[in-house]
PDB file of N, CA and C in Angstrom:
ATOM      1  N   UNK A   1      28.422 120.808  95.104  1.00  0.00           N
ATOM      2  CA  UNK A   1      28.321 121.473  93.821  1.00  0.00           C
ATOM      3  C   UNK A   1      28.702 120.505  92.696  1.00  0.00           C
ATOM      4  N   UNK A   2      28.177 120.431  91.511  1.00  0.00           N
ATOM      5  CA  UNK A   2      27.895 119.907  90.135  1.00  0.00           C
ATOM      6  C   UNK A   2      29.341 120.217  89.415  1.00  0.00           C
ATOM      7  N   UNK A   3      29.942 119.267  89.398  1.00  0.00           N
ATOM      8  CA  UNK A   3      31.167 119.820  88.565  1.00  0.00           C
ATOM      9  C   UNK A   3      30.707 120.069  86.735  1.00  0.00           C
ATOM     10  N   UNK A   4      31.519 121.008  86.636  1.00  0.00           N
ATOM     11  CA  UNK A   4      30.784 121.365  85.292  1.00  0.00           C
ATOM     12  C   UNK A   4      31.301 120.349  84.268  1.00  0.00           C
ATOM     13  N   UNK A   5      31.008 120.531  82.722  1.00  0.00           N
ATOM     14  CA  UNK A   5      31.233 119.771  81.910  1.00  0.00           C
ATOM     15  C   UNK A   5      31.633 120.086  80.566  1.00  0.00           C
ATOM     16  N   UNK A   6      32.864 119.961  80.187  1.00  0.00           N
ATOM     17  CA  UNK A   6      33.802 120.840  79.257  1.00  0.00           C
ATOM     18  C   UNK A   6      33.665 119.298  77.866  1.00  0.00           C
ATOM     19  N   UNK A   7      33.341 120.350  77.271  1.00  0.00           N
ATOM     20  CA  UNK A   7      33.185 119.291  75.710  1.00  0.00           C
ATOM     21  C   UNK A   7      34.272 120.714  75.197  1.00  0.00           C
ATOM     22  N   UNK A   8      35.293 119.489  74.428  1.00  0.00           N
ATOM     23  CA  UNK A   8      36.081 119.729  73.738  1.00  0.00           C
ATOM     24  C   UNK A   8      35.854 119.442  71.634  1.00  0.00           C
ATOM     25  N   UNK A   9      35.677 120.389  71.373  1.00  0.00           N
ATOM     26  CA  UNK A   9      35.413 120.229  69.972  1.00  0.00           C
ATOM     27  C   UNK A   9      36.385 120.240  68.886  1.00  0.00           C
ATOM     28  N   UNK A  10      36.514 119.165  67.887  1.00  0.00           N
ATOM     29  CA  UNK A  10      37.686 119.179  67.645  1.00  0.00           C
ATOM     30  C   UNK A  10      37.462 119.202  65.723  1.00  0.00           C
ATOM     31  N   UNK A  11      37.785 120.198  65.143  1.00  0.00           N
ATOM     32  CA  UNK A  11      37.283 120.310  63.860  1.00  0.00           C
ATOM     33  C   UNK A  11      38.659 119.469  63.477  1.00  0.00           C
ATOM     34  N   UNK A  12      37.929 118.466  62.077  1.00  0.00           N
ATOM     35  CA  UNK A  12      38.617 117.635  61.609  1.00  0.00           C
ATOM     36  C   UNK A  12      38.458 117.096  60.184  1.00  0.00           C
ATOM     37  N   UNK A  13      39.140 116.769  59.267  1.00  0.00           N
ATOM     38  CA  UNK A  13      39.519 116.216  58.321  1.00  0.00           C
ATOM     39  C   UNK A  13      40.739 115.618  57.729  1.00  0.00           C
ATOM     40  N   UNK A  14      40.859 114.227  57.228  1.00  0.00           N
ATOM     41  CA  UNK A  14      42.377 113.950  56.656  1.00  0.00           C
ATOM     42  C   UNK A  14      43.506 113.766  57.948  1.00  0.00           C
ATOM     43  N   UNK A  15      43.715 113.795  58.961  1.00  0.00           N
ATOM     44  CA  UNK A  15      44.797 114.107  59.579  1.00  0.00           C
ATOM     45  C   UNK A  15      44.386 112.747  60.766  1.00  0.00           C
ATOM     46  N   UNK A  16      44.935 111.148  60.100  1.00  0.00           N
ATOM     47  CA  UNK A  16      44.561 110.293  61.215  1.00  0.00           C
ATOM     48  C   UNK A  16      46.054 110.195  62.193  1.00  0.00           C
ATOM     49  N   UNK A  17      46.993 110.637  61.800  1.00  0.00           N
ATOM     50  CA  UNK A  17      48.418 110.653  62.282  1.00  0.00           C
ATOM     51  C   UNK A  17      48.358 111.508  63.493  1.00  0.00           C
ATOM     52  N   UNK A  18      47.479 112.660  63.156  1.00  0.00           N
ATOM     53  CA  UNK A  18      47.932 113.350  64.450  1.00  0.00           C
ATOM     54  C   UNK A  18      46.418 113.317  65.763  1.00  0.00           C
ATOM     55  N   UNK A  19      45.553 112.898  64.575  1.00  0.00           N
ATOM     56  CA  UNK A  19      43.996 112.305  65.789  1.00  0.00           C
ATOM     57  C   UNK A  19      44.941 110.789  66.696  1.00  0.00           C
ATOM     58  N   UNK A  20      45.484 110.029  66.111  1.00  0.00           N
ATOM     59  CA  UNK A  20      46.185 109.100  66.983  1.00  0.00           C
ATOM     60  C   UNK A  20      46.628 109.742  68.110  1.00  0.00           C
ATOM     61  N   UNK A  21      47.581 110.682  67.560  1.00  0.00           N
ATOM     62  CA  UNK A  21      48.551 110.777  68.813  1.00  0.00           C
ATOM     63  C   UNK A  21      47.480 112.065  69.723  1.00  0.00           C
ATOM     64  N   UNK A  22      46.606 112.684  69.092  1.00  0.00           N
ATOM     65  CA  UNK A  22      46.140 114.018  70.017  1.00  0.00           C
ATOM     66  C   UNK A  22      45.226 113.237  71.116  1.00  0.00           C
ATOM     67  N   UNK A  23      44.194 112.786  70.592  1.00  0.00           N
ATOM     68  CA  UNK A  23      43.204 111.627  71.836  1.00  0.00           C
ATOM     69  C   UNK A  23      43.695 111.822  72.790  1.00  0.00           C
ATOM     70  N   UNK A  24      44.987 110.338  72.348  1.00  0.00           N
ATOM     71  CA  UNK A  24      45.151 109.695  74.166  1.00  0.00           C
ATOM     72  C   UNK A  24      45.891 110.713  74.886  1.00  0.00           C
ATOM     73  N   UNK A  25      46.523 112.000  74.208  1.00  0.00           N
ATOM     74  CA  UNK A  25      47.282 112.830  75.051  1.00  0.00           C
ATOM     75  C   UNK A  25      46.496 114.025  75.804  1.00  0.00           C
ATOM     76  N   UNK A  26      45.409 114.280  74.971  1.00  0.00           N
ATOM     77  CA  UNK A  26      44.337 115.039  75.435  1.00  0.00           C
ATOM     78  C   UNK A  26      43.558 114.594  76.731  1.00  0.00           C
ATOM     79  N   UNK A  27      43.503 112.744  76.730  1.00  0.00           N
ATOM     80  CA  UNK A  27      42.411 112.219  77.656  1.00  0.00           C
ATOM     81  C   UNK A  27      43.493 112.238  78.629  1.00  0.00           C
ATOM     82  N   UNK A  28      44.683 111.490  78.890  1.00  0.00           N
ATOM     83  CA  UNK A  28      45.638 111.816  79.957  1.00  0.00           C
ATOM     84  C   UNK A  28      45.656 112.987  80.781  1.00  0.00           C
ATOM     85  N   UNK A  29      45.798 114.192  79.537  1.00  0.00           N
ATOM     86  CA  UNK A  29      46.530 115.414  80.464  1.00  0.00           C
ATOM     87  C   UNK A  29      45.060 116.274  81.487  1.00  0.00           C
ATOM     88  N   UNK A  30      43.938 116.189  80.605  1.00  0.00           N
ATOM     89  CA  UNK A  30      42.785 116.360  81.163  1.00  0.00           C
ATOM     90  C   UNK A  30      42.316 115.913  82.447  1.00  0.00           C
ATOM     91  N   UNK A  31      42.514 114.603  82.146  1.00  0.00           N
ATOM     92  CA  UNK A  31      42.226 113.558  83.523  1.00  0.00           C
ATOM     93  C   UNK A  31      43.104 113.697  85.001  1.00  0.00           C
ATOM     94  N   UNK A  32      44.227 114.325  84.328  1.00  0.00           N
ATOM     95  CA  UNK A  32      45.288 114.385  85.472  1.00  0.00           C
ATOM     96  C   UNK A  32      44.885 115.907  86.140  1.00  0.00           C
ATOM     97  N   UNK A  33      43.699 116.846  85.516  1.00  0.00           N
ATOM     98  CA  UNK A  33      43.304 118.051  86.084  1.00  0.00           C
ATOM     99  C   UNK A  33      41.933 117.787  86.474  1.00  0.00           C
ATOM    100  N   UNK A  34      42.037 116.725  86.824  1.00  0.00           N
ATOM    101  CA  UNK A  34      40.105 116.118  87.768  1.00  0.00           C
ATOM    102  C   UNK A  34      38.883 117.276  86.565  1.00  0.00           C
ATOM    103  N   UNK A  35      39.494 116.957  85.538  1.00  0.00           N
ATOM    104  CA  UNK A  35      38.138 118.236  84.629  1.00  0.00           C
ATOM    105  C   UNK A  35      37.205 116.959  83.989  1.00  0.00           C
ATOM    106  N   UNK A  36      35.935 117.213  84.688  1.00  0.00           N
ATOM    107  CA  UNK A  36      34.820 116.535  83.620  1.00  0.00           C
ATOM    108  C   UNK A  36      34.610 116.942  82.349  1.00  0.00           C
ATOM    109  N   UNK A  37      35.252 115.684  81.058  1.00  0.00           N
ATOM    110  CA  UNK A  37      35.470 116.571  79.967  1.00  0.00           C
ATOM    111  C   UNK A  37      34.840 115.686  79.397  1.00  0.00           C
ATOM    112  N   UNK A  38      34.407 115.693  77.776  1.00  0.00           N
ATOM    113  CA  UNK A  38      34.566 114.930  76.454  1.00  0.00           C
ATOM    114  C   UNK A  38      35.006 115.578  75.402  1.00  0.00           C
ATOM    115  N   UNK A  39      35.335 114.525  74.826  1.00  0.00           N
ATOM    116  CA  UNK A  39      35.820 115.290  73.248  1.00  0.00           C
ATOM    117  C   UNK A  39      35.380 114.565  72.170  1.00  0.00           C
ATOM    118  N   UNK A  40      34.920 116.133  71.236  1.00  0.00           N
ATOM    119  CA  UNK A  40      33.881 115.509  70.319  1.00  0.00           C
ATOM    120  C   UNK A  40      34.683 115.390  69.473  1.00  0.00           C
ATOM    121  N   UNK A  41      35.023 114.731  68.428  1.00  0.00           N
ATOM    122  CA  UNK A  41      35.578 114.692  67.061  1.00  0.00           C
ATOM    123  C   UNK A  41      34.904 115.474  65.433  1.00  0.00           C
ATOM    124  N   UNK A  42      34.436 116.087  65.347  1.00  0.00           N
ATOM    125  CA  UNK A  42      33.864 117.086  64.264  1.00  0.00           C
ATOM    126  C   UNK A  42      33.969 116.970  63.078  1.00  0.00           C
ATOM    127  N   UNK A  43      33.510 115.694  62.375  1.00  0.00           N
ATOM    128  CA  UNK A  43      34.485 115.495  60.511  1.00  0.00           C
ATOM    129  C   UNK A  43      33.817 116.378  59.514  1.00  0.00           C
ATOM    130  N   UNK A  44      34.543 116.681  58.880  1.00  0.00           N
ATOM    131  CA  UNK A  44      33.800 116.873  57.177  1.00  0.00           C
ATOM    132  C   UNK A  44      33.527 115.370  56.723  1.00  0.00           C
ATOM    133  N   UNK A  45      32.670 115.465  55.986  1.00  0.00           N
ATOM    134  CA  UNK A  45      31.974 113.767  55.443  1.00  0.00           C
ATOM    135  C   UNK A  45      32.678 113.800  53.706  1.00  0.00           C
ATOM    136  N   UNK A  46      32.343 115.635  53.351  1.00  0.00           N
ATOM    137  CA  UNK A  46      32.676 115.036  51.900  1.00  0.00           C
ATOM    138  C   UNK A  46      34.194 115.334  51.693  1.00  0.00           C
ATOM    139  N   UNK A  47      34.465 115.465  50.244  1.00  0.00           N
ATOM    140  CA  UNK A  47      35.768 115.076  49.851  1.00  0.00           C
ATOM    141  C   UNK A  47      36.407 116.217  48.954  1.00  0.00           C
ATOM    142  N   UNK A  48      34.930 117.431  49.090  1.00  0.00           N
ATOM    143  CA  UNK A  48      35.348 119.002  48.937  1.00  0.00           C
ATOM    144  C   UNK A  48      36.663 119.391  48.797  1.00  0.00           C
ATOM    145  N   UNK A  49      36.927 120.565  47.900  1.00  0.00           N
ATOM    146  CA  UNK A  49      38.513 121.200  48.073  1.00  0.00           C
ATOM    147  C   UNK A  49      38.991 121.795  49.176  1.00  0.00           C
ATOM    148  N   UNK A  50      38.133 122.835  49.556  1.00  0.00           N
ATOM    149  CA  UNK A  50      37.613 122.944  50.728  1.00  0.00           C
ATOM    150  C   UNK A  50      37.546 122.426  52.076  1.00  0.00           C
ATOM    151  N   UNK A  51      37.949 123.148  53.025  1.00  0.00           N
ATOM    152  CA  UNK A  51      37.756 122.674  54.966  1.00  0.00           C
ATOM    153  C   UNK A  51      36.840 123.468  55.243  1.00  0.00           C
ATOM    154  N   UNK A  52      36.022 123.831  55.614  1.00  0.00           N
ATOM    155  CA  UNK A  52      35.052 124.374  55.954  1.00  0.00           C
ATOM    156  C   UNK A  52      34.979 124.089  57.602  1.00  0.00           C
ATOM    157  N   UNK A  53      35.856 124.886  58.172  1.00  0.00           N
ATOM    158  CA  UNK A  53      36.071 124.823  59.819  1.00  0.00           C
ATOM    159  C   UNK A  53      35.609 125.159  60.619  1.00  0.00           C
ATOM    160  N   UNK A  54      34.424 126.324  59.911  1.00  0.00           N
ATOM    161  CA  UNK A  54      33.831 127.233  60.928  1.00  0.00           C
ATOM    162  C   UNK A  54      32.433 126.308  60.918  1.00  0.00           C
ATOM    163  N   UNK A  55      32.170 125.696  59.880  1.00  0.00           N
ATOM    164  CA  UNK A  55      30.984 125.177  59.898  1.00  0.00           C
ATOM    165  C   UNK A  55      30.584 124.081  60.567  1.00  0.00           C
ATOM    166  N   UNK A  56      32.024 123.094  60.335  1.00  0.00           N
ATOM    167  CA  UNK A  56      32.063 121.857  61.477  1.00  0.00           C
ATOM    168  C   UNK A  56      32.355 121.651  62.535  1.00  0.00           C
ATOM    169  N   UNK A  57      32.698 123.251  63.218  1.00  0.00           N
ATOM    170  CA  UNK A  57      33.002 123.624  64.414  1.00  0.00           C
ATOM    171  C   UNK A  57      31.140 124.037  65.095  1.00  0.00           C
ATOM    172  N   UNK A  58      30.657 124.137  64.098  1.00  0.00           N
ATOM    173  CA  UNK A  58      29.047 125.033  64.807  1.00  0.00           C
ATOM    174  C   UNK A  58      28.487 123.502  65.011  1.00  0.00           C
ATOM    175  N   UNK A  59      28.603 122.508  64.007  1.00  0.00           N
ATOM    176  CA  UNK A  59      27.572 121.871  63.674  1.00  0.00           C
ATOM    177  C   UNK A  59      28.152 120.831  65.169  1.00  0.00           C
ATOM    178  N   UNK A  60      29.173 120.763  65.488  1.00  0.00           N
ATOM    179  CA  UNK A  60      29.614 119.867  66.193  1.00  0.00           C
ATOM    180  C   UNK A  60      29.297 120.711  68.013  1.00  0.00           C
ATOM    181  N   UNK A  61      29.204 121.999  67.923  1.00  0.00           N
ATOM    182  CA  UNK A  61      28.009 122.637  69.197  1.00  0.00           C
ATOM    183  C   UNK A  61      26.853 122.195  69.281  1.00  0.00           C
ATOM    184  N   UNK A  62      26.303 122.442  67.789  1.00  0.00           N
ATOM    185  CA  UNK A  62      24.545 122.298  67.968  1.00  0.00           C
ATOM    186  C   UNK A  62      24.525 121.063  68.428  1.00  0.00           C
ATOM    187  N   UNK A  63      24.818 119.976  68.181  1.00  0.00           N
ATOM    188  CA  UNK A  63      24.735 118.667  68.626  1.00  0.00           C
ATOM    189  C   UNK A  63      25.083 118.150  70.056  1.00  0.00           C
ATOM    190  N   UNK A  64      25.918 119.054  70.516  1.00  0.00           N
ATOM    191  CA  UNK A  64      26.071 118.987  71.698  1.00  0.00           C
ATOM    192  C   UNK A  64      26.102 120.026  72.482  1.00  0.00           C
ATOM    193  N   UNK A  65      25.588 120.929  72.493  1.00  0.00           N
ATOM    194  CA  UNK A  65      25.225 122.253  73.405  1.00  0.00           C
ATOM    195  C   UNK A  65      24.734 122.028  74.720  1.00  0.00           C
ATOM    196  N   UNK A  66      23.496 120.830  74.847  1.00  0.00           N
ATOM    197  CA  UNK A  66      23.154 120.894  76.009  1.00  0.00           C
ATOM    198  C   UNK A  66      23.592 120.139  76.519  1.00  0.00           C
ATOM    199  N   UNK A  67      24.390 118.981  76.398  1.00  0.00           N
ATOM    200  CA  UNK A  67      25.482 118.024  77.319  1.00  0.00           C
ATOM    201  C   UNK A  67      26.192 118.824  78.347  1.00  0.00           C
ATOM    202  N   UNK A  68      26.211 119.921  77.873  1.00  0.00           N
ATOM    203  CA  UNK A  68      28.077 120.743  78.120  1.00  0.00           C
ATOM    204  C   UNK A  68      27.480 122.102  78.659  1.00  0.00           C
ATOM    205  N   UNK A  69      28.674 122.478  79.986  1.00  0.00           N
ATOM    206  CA  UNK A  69      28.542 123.628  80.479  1.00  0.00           C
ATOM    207  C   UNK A  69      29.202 124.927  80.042  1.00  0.00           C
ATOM    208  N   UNK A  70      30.547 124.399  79.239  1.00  0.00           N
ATOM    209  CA  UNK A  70      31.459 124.869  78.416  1.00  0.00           C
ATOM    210  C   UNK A  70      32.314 124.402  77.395  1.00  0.00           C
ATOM    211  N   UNK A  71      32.536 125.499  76.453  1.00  0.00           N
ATOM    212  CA  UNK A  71      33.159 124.366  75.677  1.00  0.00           C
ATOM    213  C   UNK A  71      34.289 125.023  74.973  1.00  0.00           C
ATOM    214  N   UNK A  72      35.459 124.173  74.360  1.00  0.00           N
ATOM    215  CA  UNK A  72      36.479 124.585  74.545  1.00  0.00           C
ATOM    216  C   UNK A  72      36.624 124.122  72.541  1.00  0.00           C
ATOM    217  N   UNK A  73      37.367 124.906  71.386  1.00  0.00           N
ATOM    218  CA  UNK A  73      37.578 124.613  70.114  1.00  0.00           C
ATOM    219  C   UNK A  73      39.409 124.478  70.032  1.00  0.00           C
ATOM    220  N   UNK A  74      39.230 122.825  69.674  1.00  0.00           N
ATOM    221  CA  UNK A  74      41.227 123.019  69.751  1.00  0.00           C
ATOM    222  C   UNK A  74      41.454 121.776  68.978  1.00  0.00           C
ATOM    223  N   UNK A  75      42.462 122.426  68.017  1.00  0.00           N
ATOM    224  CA  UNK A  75      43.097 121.625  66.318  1.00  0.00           C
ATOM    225  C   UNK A  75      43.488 120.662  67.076  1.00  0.00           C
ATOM    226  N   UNK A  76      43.522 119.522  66.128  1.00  0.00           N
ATOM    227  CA  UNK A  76      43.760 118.284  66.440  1.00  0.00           C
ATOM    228  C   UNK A  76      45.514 118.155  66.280  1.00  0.00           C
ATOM    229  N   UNK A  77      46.132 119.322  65.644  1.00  0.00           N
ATOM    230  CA  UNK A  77      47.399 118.962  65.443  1.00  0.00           C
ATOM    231  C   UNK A  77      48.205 120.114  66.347  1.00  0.00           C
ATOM    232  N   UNK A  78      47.840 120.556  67.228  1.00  0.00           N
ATOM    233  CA  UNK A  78      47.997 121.248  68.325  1.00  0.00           C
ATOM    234  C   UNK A  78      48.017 120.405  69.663  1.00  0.00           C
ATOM    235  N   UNK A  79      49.246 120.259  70.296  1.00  0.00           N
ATOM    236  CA  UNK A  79      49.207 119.566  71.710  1.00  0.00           C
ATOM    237  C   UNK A  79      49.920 120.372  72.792  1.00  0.00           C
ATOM    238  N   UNK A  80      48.787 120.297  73.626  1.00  0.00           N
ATOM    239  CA  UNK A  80      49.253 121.454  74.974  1.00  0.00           C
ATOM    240  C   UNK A  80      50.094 120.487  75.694  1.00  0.00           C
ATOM    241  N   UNK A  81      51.095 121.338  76.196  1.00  0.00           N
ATOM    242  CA  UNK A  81      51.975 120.616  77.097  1.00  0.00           C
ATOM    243  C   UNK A  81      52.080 120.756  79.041  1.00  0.00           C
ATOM    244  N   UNK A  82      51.541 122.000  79.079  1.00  0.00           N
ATOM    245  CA  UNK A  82      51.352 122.186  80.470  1.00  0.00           C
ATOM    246  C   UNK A  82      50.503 123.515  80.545  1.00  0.00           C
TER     247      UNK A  82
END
């Protein structure tokens, strides 16, 4: 059987302090649960007042919908611990 394939989407703007530290802790703790994953990074481009989260959360599916068997939406300044 086909192990499935979990794209992780990660809505983002402004916050390179905690994209540092979320990555490599995300690719570790993942890896250590044998899960075929990626993680997409999701930016806003402009410089709006505005986050517009729901939108760079869709746009960052459509682009990758058919890579992925499932997919998982989680803040970049949020770190799971177990």
């Amino acid at each position: 059987m086909q192990k499935e394939k979990l794209l992780i989407i990660v809505p983002y703007r402004n916050r390179k302090e905690n994209l540092s530290l979320f990555v490599p802790h995300m690719e570790k703790w993942i890896k250590e649960q044998n899960i075929d994953f990626s993680i997409l990074i999701s930016e806003q481009s402009d410089d709006g007042e505005w986050f517009n989260k729901g939108s760079i959360i869709n746009c960052g599916f459509n682009e990758r919908k058919e890579k992925s068997d499932y997919v998982c939406i989680h803040d970049v300044d949020m770190i799971p611990s177990s």
